[in-house]
C-alpha atoms as a PDB file:
ATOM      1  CA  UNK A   1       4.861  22.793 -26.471  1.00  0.00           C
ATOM      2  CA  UNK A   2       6.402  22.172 -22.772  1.00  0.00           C
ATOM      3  CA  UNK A   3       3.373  19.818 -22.398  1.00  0.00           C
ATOM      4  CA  UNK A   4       4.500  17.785 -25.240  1.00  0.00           C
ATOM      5  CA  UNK A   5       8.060  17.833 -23.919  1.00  0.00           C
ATOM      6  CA  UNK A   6       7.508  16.912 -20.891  1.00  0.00           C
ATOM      7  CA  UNK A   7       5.280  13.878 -21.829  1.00  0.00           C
ATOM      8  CA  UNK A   8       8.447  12.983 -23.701  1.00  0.00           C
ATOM      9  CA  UNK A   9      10.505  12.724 -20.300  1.00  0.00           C
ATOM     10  CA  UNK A  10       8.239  11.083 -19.065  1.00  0.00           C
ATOM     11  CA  UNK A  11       7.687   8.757 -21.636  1.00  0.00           C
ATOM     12  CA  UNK A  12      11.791   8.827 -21.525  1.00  0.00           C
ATOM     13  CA  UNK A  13      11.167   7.945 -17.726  1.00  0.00           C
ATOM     14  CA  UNK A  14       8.755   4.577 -17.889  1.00  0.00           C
ATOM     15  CA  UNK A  15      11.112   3.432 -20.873  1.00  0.00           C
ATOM     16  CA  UNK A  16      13.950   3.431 -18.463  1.00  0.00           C
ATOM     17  CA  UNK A  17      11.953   1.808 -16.384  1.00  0.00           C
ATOM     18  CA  UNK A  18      10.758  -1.096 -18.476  1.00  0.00           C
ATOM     19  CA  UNK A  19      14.679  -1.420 -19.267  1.00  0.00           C
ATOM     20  CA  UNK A  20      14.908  -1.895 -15.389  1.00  0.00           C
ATOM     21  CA  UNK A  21      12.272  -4.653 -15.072  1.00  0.00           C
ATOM     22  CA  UNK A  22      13.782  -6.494 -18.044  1.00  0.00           C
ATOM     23  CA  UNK A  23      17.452  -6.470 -16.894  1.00  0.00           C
ATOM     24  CA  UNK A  24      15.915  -8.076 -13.684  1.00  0.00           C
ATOM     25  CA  UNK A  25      13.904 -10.567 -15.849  1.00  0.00           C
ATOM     26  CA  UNK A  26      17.094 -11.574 -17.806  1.00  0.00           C
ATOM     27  CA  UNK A  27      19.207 -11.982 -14.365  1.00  0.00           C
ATOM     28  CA  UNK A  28      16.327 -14.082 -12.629  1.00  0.00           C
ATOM     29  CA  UNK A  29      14.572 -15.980 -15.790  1.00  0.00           C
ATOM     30  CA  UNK A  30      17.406 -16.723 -17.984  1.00  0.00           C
ATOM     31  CA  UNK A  31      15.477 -19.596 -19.142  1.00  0.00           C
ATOM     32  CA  UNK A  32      12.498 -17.737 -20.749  1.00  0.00           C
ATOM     33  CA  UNK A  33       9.054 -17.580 -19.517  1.00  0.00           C
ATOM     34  CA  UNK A  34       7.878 -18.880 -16.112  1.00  0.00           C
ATOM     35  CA  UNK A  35       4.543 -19.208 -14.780  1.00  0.00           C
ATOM     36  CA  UNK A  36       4.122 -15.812 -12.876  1.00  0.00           C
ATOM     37  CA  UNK A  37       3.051 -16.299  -9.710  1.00  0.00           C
ATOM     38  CA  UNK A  38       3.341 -13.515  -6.927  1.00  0.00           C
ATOM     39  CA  UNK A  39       4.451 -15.560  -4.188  1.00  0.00           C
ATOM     40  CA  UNK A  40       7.483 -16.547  -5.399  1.00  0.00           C
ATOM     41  CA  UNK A  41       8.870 -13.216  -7.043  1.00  0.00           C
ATOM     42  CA  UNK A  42      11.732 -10.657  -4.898  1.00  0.00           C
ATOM     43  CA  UNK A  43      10.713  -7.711  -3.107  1.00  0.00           C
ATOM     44  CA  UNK A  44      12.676  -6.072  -5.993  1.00  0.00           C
ATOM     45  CA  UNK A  45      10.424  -7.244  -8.766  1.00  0.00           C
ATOM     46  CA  UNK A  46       7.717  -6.293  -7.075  1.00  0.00           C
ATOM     47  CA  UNK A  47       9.298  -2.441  -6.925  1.00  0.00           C
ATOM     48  CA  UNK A  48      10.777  -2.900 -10.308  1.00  0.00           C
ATOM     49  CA  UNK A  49       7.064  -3.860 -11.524  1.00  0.00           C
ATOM     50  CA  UNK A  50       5.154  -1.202  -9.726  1.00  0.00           C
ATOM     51  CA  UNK A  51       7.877   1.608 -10.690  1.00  0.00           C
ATOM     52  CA  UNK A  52       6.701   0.383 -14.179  1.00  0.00           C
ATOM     53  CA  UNK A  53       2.819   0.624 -13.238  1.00  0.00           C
ATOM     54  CA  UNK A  54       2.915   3.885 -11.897  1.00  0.00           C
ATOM     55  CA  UNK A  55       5.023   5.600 -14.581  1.00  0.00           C
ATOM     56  CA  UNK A  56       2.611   4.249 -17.236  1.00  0.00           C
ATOM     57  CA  UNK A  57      -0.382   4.776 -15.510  1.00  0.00           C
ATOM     58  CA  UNK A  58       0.841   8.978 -14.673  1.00  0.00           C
ATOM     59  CA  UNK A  59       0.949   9.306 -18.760  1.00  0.00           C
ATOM     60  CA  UNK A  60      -2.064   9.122 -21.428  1.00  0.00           C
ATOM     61  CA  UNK A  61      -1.688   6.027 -23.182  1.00  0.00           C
ATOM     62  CA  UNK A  62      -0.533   8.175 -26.177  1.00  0.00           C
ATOM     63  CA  UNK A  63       2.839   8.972 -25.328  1.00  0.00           C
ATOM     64  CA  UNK A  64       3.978   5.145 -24.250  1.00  0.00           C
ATOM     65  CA  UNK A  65       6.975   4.419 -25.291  1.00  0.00           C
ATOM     66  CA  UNK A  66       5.315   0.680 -25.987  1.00  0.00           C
ATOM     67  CA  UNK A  67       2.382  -1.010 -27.269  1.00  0.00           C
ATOM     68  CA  UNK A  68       0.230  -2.370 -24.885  1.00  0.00           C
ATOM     69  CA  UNK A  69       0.625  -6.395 -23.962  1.00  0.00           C
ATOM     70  CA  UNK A  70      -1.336  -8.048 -26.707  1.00  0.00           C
ATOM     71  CA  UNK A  71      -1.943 -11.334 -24.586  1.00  0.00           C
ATOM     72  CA  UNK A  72      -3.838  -9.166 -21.787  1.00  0.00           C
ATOM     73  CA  UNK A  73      -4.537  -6.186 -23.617  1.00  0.00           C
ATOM     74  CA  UNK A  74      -2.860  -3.879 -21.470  1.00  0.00           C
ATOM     75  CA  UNK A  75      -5.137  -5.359 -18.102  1.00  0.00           C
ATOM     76  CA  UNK A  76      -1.915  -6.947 -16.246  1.00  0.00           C
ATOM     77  CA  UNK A  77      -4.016  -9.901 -15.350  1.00  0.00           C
ATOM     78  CA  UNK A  78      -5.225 -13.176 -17.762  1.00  0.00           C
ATOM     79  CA  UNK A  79      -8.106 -15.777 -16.991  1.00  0.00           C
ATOM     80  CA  UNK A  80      -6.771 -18.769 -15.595  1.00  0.00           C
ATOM     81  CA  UNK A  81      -7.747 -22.019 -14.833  1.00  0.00           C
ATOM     82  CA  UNK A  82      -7.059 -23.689 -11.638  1.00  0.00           C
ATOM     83  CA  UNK A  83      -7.323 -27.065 -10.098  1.00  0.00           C
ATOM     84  CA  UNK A  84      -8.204 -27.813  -6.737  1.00  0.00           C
ATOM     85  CA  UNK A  85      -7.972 -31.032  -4.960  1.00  0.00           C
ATOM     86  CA  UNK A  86     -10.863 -31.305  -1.797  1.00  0.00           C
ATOM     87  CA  UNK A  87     -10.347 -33.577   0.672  1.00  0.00           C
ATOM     88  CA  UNK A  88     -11.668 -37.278  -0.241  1.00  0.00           C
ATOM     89  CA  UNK A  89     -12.745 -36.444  -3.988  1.00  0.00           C
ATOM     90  CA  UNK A  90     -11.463 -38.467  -6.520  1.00  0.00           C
ATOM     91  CA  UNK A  91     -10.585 -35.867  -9.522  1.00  0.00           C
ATOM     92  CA  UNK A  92     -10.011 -32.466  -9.075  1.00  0.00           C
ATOM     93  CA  UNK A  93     -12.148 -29.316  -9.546  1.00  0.00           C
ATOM     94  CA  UNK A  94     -11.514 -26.560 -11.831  1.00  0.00           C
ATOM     95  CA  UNK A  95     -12.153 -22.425 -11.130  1.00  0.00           C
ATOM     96  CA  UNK A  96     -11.560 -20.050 -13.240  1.00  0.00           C
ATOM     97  CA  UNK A  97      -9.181 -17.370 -11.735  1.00  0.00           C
ATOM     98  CA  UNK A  98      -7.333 -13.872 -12.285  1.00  0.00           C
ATOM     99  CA  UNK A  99      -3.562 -13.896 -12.837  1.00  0.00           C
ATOM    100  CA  UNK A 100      -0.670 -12.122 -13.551  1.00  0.00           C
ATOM    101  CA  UNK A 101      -0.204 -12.429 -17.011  1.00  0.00           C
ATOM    102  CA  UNK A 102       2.877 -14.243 -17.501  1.00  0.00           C
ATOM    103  CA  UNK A 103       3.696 -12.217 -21.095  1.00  0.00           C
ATOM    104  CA  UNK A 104       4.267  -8.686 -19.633  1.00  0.00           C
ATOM    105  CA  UNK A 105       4.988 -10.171 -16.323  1.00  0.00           C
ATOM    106  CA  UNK A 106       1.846  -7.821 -14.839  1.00  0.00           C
ATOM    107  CA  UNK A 107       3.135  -4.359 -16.411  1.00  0.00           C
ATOM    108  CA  UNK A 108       0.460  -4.564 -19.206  1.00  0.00           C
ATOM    109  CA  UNK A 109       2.864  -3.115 -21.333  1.00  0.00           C
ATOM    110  CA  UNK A 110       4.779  -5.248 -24.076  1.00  0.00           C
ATOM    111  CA  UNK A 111       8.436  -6.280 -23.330  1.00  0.00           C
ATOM    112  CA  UNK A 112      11.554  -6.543 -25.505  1.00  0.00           C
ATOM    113  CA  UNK A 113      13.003  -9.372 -24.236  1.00  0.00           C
ATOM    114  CA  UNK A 114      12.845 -13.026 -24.651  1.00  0.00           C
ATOM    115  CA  UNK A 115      11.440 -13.480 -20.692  1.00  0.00           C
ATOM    116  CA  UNK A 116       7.870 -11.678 -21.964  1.00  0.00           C
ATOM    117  CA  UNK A 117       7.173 -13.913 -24.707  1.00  0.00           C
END
């Protein structure tokens, strides 16, 4: 019984958590979704978005307070495509690349808010 209590705080814990990374979402992407790309995020999303990370990844998937990102499947990171421009060609080339995916924001978990989707 205390284990299943406790997984409970804790679950309590990465929900407040999540609530944390969202507020931040709403004050910095009131717009909706951006393209995610590390390099241009706060030190504070970065802390906001790990404090997420390691909360969910201290608990069996079980006692989540969310489902798992359905656009990554709970990975944090999507295929992307890229374009690259070399020097003298005359159309660009294409690789295939890991990102943050832009859904969860790279939690992996799903988000209540309007800056997830």
């Amino acid at each position: 019984m205390e284990q299943v209590r406790q997984a409970g705080s804790f679950g309590d814990e990465l929900e407040q958590a999540l609530e944390a990374f969202e507020a931040y979402l709403a004050e910095t992407a009131p717009s909706g979704r951006r393209h995610a790309e590390p390099d241009v995020h706060s030190e504070k999303f970065y802390e906001l978005r790990m404090e997420v990370i390691r909360r969910a990844e201290a608990l069996p998937r079980a006692v989540w307070p969310r489902p798992t990102c359905e656009h990554c499947a709970g990975q944090r990171e999507v295929q992307a495509v890229q374009a690259r421009y070399p020097d003298g060609a005359g159309s660009p080339e294409f690789d295939s690349v890991r990102r943050m995916c832009p859904d969860c924001w790279g939690t992996g978990l799903a988000l209540n808010s309007s800056h997830g989707t």
